[in-house]
Every structure is written in structure tokens, then in C-alpha cells.
Protein backbone atom coordinates (compact mmCIF):
# COMPACT_ATOMS: atom_id res chain seq x y z
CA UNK A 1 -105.71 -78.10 -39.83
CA UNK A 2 -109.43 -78.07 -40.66
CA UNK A 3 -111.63 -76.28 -42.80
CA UNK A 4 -113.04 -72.84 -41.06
CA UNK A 5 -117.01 -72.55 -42.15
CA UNK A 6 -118.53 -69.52 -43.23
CA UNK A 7 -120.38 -69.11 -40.12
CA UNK A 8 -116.54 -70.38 -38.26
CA UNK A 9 -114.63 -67.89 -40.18
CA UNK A 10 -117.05 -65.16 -39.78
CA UNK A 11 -117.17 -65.59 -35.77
CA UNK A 12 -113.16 -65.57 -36.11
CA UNK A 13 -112.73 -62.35 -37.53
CA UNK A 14 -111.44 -59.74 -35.14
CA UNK A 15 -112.07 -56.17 -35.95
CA UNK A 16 -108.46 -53.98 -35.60
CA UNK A 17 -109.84 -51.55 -33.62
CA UNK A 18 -110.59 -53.54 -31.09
CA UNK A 19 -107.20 -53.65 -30.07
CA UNK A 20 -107.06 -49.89 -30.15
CA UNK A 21 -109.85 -50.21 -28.04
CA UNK A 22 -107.55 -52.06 -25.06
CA UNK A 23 -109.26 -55.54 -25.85
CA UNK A 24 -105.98 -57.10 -27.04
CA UNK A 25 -105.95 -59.11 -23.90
CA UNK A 26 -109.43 -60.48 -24.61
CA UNK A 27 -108.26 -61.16 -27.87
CA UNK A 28 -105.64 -63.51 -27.22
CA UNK A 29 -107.85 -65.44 -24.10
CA UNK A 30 -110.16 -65.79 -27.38
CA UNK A 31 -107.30 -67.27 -29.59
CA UNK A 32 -106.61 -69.63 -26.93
CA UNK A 33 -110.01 -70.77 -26.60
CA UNK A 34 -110.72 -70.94 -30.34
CA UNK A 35 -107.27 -71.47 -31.64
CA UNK A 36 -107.46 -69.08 -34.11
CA UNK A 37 -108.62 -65.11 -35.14
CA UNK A 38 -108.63 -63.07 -38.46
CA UNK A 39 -107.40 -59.61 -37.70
CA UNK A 40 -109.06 -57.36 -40.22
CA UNK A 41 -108.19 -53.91 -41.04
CA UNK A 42 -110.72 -52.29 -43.65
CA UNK A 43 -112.56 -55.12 -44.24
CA UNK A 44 -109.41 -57.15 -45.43
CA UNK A 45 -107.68 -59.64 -43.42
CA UNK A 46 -104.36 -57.93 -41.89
CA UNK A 47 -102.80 -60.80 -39.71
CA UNK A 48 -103.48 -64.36 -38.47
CA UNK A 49 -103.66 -64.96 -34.52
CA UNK A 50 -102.57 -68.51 -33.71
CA UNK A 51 -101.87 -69.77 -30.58
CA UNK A 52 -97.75 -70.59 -29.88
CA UNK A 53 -98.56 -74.06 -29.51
CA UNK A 54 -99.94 -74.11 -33.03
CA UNK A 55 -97.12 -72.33 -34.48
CA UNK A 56 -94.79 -75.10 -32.77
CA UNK A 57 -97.22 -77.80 -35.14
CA UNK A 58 -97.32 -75.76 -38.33
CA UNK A 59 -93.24 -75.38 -38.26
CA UNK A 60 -92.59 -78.70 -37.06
CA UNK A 61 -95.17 -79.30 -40.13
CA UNK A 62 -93.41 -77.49 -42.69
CA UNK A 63 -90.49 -78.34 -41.58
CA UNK A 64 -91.22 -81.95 -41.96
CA UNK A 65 -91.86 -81.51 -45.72
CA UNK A 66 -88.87 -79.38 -46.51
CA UNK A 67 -86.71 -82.19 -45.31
CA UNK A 68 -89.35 -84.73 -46.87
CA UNK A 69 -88.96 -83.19 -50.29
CA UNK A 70 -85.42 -82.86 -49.87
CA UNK A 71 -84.89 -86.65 -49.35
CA UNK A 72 -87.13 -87.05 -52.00
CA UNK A 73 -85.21 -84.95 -54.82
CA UNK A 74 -82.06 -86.74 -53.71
CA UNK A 75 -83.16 -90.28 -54.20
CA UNK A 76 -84.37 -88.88 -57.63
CA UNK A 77 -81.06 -87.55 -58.79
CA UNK A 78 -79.37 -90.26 -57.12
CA UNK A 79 -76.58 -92.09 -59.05
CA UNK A 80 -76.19 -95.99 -57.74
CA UNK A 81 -72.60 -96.10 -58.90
CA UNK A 82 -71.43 -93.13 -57.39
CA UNK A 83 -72.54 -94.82 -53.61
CA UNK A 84 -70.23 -96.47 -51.62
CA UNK A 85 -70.96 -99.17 -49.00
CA UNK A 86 -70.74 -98.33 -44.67
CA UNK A 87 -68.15 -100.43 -44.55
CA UNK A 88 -65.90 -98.70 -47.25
CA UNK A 89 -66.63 -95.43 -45.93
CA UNK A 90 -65.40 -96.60 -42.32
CA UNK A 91 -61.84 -97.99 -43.89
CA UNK A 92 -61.61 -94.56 -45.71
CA UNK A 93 -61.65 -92.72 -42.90
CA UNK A 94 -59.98 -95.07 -40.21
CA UNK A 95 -63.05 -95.86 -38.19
CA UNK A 96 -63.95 -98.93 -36.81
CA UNK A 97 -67.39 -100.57 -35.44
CA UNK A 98 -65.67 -100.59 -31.59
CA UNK A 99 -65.24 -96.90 -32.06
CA UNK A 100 -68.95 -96.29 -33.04
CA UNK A 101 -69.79 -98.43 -30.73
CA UNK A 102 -68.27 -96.34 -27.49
CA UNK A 103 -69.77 -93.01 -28.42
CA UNK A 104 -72.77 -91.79 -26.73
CA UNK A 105 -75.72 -90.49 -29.29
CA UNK A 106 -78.58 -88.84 -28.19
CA UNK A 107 -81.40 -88.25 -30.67
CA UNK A 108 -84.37 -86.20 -30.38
């Protein structure tokens, strides 16, 4: 995401009565035009108006690092001789390459 100017932030910011006012629909054809208002209720911001689609990229986003962080604490707690190989793990558990081999995997 970018950084809102003064003069950006300023033009973003959405008065709550104007929703009271029966402008909401206004509102949100603004939102998709400019991606983004400040709803502000006594001169404080109240609520962030984002369009879905950048919802979908900020959770995907966060997302992303929660799992990125998580791999990341793992490899740094991560004890070499507790690992054991593919191939060991396949024996273990009776499972052969043909057998991986014939299943279907679809990944998104």
C-alpha cells in the first residue's frame, strides 16, 4: 500500500453524517474509485472503507507473513538430529513412491 498525502488523506476523509444523510451509496462508488475513505465521527477517524478486492490483498498479505514467520521460528528452533529423511518416513508408515505416485494433488 502507499503513503496517503496530506492533501490525499484529507480528500479521503468522509464525514459520518453523510451516511445519515442517505449518501452511503455515493460513498462506496467513491471507495471504488479511490480505493479507500476515512470515516470520521467527531473529528476522529471511526472506520476504514476499503474496497473487497483490497481486503482479499491485505489478508492474503497478512496471511502470507503469519505463515512466513511461522516457517521462520521453526527453522530457528529446529533440531538437525531430531529430522528424519523422506525415505525413512515412507518405510515408517508403509508407503511407497508408486503409491504417491497414483494420487491426484491439486494445489492452489
Amino acid at each position: 500500500m502507499n503513503n496517503m498525502s496530506v492533501v490525499g488523506m484529507m480528500n479521503s476523509m468522509v464525514p459520518i453524517t453523510r451516511f445519515n444523510k442517505g449518501e452511503a451509496t455515493k460513498i462506496f462508488e467513491e471507495v471504488e474509485l479511490t480505493g479507500t475513505k476515512i470515516v470520521v465521527k467527531n473529528n476522529k477517524p471511526a472506520c476504514i472503507l476499503i474496497s473487497p478486492s483490497q481486503y482479499e490483498s491485505l489478508m492474503e498479505t497478512l496471511s502470507d507473513y503469519m505463515l512466513y514467520t511461522e516457517a521462520e521460528n521453526r527453522m530457528a528452533n529446529i533440531n538437525p538430529g531430531e529430522n528424519i529423511s523422506h525415505e525413512d518416513l515412507m518405510k515408517e508408515h508403509g508407503i511407497t513412491q508408486d503409491d504417491l505416485d497414483g494420487v491426484d494433488v491439486e494445489i492452489e
